[in-house]
PDB file of N, CA and C in Angstrom:
ATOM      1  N   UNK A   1       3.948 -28.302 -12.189  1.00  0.00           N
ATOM      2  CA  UNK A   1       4.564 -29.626 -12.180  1.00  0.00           C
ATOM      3  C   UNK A   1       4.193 -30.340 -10.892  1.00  0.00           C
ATOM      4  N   UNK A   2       4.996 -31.627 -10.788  1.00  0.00           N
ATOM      5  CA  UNK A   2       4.663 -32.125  -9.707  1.00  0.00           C
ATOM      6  C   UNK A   2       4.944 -31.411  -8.102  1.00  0.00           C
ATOM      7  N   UNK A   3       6.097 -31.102  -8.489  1.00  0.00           N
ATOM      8  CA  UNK A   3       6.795 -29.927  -7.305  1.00  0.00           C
ATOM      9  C   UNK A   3       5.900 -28.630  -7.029  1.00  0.00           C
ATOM     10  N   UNK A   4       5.428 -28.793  -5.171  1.00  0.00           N
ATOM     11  CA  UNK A   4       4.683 -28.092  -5.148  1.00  0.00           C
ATOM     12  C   UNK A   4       5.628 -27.573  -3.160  1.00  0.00           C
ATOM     13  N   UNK A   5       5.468 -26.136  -3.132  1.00  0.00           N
ATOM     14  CA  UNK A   5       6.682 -25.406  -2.169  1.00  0.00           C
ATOM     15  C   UNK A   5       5.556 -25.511  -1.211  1.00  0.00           C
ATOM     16  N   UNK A   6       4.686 -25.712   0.069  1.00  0.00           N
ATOM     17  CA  UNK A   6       3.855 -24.545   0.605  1.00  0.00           C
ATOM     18  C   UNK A   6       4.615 -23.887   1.632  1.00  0.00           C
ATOM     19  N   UNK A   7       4.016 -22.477   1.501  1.00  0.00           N
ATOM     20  CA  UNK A   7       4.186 -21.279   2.701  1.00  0.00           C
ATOM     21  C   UNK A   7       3.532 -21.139   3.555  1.00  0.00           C
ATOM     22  N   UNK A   8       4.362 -21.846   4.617  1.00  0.00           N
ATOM     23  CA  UNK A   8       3.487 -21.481   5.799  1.00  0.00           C
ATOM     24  C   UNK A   8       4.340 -20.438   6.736  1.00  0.00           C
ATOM     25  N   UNK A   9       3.565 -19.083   7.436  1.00  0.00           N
ATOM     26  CA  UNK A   9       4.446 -17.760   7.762  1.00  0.00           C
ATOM     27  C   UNK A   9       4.609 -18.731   9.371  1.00  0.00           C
ATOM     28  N   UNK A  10       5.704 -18.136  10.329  1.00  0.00           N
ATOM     29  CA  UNK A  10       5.921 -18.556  11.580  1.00  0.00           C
ATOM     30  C   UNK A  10       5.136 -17.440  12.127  1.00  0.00           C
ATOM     31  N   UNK A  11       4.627 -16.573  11.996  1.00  0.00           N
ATOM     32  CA  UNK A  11       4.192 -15.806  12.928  1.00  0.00           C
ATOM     33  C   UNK A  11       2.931 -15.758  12.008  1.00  0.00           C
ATOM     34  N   UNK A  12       1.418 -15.047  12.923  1.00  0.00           N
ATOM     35  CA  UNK A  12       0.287 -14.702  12.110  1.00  0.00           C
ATOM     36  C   UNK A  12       0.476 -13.215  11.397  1.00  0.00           C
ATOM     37  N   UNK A  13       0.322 -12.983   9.732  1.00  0.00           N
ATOM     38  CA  UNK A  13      -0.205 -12.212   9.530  1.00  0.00           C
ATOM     39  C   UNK A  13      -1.046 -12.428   8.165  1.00  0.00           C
ATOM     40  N   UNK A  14      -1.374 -11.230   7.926  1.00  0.00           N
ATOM     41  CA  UNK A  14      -2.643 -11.102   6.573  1.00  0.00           C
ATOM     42  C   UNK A  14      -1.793 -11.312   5.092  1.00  0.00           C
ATOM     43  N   UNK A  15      -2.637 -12.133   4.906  1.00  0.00           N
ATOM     44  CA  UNK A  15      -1.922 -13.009   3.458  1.00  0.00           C
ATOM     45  C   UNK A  15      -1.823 -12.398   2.258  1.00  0.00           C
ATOM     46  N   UNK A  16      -2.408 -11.278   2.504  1.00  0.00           N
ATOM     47  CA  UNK A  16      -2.201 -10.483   1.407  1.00  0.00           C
ATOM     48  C   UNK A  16      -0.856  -9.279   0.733  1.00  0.00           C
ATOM     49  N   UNK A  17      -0.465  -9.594   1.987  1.00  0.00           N
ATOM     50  CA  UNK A  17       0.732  -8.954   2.206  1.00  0.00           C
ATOM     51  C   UNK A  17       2.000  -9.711   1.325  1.00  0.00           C
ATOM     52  N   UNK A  18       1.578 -11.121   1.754  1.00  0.00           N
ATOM     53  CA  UNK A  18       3.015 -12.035   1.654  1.00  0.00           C
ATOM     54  C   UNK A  18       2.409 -12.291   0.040  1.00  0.00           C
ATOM     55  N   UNK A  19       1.143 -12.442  -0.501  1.00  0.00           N
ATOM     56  CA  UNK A  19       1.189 -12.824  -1.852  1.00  0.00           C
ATOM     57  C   UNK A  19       1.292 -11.533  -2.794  1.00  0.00           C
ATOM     58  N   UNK A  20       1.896 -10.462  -2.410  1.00  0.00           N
ATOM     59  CA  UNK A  20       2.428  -8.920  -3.333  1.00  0.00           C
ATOM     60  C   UNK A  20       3.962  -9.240  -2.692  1.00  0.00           C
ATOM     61  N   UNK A  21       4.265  -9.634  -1.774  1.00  0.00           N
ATOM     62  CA  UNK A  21       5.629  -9.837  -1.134  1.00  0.00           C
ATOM     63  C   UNK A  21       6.420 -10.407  -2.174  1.00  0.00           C
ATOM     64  N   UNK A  22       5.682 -11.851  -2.796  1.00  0.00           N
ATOM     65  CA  UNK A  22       6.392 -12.513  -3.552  1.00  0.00           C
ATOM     66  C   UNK A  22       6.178 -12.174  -4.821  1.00  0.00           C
ATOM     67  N   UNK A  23       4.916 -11.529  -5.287  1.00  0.00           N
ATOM     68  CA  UNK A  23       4.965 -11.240  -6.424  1.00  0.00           C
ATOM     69  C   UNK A  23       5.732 -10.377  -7.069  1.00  0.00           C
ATOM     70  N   UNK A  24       6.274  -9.418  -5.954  1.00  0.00           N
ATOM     71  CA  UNK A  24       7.209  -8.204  -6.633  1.00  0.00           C
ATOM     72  C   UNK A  24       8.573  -8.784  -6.568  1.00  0.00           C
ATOM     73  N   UNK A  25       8.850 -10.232  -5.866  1.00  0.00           N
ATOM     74  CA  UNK A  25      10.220 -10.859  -6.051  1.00  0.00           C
ATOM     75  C   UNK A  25      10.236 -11.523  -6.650  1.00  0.00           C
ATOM     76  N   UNK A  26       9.498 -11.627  -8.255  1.00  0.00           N
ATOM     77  CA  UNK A  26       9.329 -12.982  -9.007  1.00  0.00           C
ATOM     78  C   UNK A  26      10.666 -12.819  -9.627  1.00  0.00           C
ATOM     79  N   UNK A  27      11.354 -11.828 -10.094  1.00  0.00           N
ATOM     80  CA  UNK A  27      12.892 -11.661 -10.685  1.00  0.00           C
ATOM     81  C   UNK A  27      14.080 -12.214  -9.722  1.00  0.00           C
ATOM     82  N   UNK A  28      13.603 -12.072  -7.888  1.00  0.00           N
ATOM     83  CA  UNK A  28      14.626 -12.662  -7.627  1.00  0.00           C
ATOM     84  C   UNK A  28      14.613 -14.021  -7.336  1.00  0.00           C
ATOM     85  N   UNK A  29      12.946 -14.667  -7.581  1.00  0.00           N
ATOM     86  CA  UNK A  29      12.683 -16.073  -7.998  1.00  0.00           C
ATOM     87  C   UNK A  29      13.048 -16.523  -8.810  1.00  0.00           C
ATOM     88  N   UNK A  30      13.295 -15.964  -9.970  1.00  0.00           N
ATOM     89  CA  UNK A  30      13.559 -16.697 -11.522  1.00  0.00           C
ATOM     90  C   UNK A  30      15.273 -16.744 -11.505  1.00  0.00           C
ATOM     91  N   UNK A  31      15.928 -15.935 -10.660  1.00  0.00           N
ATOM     92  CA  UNK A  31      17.420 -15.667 -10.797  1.00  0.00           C
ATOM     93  C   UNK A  31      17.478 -17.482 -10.161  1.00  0.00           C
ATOM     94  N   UNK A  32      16.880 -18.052  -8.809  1.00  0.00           N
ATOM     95  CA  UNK A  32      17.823 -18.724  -8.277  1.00  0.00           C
ATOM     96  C   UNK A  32      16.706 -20.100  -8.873  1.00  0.00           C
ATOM     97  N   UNK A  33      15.959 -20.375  -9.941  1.00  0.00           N
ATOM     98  CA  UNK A  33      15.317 -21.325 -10.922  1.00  0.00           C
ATOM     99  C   UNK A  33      16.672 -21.549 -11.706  1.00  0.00           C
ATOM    100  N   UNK A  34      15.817 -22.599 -11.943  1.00  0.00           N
ATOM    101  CA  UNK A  34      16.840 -23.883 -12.973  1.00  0.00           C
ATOM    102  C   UNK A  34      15.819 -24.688 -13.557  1.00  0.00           C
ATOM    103  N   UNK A  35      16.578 -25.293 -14.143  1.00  0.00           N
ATOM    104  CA  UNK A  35      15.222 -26.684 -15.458  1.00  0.00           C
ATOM    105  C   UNK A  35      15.106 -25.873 -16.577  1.00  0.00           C
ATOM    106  N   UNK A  36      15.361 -27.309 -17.799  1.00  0.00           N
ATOM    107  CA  UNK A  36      15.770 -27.064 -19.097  1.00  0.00           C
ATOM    108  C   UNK A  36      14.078 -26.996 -19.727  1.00  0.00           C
ATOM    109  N   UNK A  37      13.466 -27.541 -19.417  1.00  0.00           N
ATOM    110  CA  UNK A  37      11.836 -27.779 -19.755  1.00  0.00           C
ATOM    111  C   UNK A  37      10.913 -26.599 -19.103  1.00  0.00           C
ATOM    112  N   UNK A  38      11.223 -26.527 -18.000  1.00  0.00           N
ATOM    113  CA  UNK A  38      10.839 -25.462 -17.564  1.00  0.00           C
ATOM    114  C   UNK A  38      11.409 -24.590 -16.209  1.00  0.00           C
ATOM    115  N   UNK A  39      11.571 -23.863 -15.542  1.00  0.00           N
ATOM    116  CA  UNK A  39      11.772 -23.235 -14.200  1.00  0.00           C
ATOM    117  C   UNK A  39      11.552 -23.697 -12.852  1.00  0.00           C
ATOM    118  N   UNK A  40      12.198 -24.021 -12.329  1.00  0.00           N
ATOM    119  CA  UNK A  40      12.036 -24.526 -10.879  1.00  0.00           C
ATOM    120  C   UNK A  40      12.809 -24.235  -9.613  1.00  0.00           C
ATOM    121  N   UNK A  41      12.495 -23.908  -8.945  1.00  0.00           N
ATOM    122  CA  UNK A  41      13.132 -23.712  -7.605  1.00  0.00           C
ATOM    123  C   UNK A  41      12.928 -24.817  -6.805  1.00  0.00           C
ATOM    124  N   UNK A  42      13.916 -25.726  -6.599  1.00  0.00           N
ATOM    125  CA  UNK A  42      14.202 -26.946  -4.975  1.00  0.00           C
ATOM    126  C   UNK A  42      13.879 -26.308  -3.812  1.00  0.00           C
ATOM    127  N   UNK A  43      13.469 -27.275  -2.992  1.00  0.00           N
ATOM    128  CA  UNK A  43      13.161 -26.894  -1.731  1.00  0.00           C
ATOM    129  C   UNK A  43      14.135 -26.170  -1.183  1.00  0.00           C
ATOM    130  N   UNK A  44      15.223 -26.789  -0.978  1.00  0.00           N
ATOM    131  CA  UNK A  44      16.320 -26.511  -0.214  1.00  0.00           C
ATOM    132  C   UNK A  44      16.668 -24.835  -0.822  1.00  0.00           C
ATOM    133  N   UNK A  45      16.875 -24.711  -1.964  1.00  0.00           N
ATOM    134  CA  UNK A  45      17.180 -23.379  -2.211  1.00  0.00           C
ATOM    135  C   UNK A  45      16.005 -22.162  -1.966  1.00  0.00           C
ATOM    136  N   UNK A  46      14.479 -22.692  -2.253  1.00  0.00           N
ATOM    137  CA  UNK A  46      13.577 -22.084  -1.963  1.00  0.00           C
ATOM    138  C   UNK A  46      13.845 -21.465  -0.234  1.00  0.00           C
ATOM    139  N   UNK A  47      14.059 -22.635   0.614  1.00  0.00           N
ATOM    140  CA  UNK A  47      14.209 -22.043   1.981  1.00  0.00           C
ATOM    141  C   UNK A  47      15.589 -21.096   2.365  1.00  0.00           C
ATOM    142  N   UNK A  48      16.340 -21.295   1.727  1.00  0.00           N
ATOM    143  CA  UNK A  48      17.271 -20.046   1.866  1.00  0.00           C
ATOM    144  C   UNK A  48      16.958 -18.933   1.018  1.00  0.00           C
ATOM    145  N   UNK A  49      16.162 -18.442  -0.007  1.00  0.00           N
ATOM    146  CA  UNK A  49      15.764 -17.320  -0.198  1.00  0.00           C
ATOM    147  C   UNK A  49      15.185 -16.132   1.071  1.00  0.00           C
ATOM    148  N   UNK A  50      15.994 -15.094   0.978  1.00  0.00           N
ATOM    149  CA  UNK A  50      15.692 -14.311   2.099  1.00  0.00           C
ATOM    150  C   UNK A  50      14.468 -12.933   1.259  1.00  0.00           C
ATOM    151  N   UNK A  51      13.046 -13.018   1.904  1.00  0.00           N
ATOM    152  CA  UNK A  51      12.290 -11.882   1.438  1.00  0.00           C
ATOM    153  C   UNK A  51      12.032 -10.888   2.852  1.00  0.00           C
ATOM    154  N   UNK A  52      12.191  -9.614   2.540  1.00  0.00           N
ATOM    155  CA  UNK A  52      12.301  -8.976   3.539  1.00  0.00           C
ATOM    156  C   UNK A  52      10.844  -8.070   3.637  1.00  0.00           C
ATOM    157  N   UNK A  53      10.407  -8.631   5.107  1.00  0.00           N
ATOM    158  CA  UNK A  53       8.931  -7.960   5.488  1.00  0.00           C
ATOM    159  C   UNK A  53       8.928  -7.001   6.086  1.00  0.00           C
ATOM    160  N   UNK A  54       7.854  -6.088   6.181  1.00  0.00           N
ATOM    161  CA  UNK A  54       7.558  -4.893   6.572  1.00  0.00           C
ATOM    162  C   UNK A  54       6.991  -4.875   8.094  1.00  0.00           C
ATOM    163  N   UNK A  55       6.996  -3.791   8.572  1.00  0.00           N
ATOM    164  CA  UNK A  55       6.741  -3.918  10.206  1.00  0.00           C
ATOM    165  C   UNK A  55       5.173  -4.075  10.269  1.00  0.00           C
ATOM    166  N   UNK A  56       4.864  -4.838  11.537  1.00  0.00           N
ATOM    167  CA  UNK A  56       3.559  -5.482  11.764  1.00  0.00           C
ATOM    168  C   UNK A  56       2.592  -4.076  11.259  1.00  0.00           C
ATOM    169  N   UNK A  57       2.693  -2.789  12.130  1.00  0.00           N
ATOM    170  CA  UNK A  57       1.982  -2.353  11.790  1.00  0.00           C
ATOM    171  C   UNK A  57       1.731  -1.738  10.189  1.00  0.00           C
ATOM    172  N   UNK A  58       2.523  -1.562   9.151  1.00  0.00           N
ATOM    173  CA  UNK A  58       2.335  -1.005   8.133  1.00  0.00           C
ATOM    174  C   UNK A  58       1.881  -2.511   6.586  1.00  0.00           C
ATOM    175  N   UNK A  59       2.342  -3.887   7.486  1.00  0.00           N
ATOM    176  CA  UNK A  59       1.434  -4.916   7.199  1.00  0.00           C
ATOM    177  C   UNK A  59      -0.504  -4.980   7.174  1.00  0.00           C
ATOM    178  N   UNK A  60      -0.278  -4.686   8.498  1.00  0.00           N
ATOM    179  CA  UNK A  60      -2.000  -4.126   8.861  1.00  0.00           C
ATOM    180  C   UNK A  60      -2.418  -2.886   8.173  1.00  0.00           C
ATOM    181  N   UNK A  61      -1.807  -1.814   7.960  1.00  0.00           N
ATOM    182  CA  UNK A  61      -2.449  -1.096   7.242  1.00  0.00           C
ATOM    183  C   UNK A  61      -2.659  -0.990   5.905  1.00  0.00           C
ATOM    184  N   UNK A  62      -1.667  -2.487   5.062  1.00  0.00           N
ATOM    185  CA  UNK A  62      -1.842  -2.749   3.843  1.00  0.00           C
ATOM    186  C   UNK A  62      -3.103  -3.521   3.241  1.00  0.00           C
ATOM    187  N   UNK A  63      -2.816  -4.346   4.397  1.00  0.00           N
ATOM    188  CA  UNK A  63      -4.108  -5.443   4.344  1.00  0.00           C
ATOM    189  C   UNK A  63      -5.770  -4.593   4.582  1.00  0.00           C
ATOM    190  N   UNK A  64      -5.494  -3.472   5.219  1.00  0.00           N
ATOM    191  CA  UNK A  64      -7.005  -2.769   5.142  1.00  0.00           C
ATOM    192  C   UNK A  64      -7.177  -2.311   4.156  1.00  0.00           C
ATOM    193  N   UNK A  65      -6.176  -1.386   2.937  1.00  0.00           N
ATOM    194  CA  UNK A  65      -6.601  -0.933   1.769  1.00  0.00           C
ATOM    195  C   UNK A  65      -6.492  -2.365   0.926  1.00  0.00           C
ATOM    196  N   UNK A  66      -5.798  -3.212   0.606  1.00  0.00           N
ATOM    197  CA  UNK A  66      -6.040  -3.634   0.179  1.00  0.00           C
ATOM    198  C   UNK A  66      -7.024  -5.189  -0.151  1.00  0.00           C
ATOM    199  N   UNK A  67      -7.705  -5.510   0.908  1.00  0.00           N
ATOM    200  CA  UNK A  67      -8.857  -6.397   1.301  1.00  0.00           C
ATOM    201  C   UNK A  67     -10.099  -5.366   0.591  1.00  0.00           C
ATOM    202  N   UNK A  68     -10.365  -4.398   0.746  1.00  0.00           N
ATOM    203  CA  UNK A  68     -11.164  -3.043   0.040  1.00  0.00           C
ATOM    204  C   UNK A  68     -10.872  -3.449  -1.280  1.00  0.00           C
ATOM    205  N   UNK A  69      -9.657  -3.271  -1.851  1.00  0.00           N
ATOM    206  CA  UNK A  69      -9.777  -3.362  -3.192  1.00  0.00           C
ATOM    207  C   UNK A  69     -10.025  -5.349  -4.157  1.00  0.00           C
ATOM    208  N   UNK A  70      -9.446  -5.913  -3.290  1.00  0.00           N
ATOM    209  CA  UNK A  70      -9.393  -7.440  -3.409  1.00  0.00           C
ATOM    210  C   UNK A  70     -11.654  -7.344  -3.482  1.00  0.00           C
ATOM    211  N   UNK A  71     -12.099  -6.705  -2.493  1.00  0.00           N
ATOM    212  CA  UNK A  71     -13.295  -7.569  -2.555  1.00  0.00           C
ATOM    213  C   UNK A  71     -14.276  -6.367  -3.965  1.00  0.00           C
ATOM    214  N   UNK A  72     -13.813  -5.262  -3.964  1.00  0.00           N
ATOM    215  CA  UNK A  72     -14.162  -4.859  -5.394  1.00  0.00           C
ATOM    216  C   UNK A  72     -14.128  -5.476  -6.672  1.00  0.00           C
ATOM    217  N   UNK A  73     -12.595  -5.773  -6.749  1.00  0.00           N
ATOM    218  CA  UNK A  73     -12.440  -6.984  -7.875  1.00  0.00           C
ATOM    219  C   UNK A  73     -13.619  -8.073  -7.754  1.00  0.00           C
ATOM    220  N   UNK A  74     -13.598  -8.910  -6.745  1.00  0.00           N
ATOM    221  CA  UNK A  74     -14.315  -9.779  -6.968  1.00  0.00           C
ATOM    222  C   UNK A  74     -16.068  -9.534  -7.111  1.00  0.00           C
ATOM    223  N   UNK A  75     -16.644  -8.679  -6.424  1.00  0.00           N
ATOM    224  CA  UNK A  75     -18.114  -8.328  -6.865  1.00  0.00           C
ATOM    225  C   UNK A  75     -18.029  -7.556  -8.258  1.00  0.00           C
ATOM    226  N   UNK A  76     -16.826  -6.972  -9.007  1.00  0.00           N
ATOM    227  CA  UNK A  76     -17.378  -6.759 -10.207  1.00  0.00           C
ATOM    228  C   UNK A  76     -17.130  -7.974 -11.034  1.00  0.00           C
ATOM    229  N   UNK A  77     -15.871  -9.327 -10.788  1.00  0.00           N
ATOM    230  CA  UNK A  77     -15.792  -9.689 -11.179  1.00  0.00           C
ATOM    231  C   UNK A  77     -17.365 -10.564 -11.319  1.00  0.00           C
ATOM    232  N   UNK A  78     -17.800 -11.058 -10.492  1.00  0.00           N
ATOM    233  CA  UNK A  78     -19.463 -11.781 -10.275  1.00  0.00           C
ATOM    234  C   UNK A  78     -20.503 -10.795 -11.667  1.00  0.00           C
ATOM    235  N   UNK A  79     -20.420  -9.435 -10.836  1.00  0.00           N
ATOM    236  CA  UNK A  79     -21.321  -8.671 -11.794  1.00  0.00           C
ATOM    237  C   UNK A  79     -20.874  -9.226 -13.352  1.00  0.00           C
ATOM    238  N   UNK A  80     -19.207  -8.975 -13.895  1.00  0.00           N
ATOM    239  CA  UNK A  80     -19.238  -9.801 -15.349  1.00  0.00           C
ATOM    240  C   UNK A  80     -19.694 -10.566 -15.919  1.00  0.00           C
ATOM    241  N   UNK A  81     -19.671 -11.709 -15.097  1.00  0.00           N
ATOM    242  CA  UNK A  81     -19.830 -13.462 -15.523  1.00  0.00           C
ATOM    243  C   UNK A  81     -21.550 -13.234 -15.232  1.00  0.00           C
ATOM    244  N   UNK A  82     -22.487 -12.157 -14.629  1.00  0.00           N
ATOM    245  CA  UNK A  82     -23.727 -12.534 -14.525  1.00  0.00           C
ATOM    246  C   UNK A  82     -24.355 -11.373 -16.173  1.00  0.00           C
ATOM    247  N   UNK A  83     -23.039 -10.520 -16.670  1.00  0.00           N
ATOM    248  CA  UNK A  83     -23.499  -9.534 -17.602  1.00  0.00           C
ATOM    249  C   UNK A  83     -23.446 -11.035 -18.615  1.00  0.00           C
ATOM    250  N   UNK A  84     -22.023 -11.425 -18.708  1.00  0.00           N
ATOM    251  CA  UNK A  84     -22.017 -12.299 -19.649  1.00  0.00           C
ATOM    252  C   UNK A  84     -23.086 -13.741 -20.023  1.00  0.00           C
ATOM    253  N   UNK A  85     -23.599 -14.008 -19.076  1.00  0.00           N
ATOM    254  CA  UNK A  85     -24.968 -14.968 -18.934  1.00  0.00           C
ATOM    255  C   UNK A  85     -26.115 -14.660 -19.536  1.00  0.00           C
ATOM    256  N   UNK A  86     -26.529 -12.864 -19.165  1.00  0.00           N
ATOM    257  CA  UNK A  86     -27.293 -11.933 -19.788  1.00  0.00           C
ATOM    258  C   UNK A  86     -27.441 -11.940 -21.040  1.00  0.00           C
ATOM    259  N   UNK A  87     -26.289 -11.806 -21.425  1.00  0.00           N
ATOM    260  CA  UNK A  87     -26.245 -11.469 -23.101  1.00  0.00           C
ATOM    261  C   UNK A  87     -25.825 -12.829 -23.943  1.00  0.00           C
ATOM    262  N   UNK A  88     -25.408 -14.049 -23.194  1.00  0.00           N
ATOM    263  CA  UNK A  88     -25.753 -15.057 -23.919  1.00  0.00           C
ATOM    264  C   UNK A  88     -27.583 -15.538 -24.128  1.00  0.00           C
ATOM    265  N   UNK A  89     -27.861 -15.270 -23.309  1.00  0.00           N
ATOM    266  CA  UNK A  89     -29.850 -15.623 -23.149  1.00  0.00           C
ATOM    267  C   UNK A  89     -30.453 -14.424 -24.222  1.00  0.00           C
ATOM    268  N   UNK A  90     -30.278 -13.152 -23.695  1.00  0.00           N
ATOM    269  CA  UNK A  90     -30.533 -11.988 -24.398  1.00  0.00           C
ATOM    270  C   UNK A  90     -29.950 -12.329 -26.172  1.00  0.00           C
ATOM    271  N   UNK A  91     -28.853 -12.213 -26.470  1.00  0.00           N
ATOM    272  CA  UNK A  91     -28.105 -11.960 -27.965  1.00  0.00           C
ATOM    273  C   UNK A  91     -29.467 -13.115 -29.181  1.00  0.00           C
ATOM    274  N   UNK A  92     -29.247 -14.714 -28.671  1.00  0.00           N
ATOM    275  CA  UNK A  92     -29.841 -15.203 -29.580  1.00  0.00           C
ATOM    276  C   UNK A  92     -31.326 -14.653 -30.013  1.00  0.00           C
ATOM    277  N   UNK A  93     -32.235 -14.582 -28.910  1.00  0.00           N
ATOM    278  CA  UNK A  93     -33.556 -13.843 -28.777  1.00  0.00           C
ATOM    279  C   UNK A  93     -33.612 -12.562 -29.186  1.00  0.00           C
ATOM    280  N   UNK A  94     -32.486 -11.759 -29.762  1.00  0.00           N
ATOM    281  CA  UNK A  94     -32.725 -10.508 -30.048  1.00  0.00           C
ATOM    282  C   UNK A  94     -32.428 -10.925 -31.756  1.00  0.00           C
ATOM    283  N   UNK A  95     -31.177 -11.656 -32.085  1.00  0.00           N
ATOM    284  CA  UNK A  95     -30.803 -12.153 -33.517  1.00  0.00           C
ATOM    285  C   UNK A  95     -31.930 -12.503 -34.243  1.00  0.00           C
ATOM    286  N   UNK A  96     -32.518 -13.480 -33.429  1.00  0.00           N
ATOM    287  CA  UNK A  96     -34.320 -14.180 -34.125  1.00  0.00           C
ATOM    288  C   UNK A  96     -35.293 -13.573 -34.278  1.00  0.00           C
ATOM    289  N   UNK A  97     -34.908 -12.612 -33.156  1.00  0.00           N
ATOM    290  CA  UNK A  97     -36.640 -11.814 -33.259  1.00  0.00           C
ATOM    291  C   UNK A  97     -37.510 -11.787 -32.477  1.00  0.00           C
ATOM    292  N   UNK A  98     -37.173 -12.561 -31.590  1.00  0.00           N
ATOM    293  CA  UNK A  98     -38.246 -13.536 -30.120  1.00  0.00           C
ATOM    294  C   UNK A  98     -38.197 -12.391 -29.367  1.00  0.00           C
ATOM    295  N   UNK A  99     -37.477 -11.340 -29.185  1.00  0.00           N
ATOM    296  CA  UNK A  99     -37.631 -10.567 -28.676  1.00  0.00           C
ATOM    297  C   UNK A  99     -37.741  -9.116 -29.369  1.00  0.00           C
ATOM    298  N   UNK A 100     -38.768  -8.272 -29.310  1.00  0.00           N
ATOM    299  CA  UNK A 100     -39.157  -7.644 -30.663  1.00  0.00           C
ATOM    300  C   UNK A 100     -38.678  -5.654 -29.595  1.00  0.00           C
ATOM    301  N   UNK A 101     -37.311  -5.102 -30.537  1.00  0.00           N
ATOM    302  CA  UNK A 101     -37.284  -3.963 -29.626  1.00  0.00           C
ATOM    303  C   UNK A 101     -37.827  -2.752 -30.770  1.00  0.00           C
ATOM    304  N   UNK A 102     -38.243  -2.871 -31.742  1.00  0.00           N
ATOM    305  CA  UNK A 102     -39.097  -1.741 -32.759  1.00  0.00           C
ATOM    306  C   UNK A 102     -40.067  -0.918 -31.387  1.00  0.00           C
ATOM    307  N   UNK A 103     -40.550  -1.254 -30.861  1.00  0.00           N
ATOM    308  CA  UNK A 103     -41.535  -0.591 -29.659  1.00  0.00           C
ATOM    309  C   UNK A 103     -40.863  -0.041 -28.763  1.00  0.00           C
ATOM    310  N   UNK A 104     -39.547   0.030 -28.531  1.00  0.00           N
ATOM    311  CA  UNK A 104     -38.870   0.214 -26.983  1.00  0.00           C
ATOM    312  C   UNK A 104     -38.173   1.810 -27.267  1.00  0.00           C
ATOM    313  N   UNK A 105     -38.535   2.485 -26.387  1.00  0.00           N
ATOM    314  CA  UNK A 105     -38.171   3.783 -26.374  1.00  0.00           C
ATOM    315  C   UNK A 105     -37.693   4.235 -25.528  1.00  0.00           C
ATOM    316  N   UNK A 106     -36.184   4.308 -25.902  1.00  0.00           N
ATOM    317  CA  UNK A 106     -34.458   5.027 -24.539  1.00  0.00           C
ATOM    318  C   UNK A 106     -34.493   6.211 -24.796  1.00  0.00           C
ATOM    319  N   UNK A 107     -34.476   6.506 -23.185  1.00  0.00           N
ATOM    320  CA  UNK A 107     -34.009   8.019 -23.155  1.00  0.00           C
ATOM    321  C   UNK A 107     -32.474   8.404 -23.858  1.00  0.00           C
ATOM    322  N   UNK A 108     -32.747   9.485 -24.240  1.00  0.00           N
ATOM    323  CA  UNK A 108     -31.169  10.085 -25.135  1.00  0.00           C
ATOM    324  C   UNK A 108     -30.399   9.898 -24.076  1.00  0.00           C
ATOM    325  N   UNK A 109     -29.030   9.189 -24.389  1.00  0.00           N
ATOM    326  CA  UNK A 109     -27.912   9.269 -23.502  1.00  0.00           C
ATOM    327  C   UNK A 109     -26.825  10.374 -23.904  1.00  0.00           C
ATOM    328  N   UNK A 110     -26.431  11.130 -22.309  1.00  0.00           N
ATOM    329  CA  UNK A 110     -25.648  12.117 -22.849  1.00  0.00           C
ATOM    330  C   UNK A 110     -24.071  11.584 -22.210  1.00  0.00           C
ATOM    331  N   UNK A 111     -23.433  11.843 -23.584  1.00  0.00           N
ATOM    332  CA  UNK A 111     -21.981  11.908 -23.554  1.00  0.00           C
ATOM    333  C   UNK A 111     -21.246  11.741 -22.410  1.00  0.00           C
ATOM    334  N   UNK A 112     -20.683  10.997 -21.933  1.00  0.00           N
ATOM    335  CA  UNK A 112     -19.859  10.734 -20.377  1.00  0.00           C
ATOM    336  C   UNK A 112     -18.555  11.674 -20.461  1.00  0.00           C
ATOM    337  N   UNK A 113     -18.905  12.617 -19.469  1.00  0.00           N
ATOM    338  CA  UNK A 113     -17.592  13.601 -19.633  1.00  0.00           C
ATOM    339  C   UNK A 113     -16.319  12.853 -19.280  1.00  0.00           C
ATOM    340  N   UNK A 114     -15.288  12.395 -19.820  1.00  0.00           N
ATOM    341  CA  UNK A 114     -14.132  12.302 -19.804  1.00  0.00           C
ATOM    342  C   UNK A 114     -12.838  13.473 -19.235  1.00  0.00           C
ATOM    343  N   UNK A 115     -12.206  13.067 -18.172  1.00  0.00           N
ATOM    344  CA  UNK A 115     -11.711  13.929 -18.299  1.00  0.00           C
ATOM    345  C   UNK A 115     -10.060  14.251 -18.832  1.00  0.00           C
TER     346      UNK A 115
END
């Protein structure tokens, strides 16, 4: 909607912290929402919500595992959207024929052990 809160922290830390901070308090977000159309939290009540943070150092050691996993997501996410490009160019050219695989010879693939 038009209503828009921003967070800005008084002290510096890693933002990754505060956006799992709030995400695991979305229940005690929705308790103090109102609006018949949809959900909203007012300023005024937004700033008296109390979320309780973790000590500097175990902040920092969140933000190292998880910046690791944040930038995994995103290079496989890239790798997707460049598979999916692939096989839009690739799919029609293989449907038609333009690309001819009767000649192409794969090594046997063996079974991916599961465990």
């Amino acid at each position: 909607n038009q209503g828009f809160i921003n967070i800005t922290p008084k002290v510096k830390f890693e933002k990754e912290f505060l956006i799992y901070c709030f995400k695991n308090n979305i229940q005690l977000f929705k308790h103090y929402a109102t609006g018949s159309t949809f959900l909203e939290i007012g300023r005024s009540t937004f700033s008296n919500i109390k979320v309780v943070l973790a000590t500097d150092s175990l902040i920092k050691s969140f933000h190292e595992r998880v910046k690791l996993i944040h930038l995994k997501m995103f290079k496989l996410s890239y790798q997707n959207q460049l598979l999916k490009q692939a096989r839009d160019i690739l799919l029609p050219r293989l449907m038609t024929g333009m690309i001819d695989v009767e000649k192409i010879k794969l090594k046997s693939l063996e079974p991916m052990n599961t465990p």
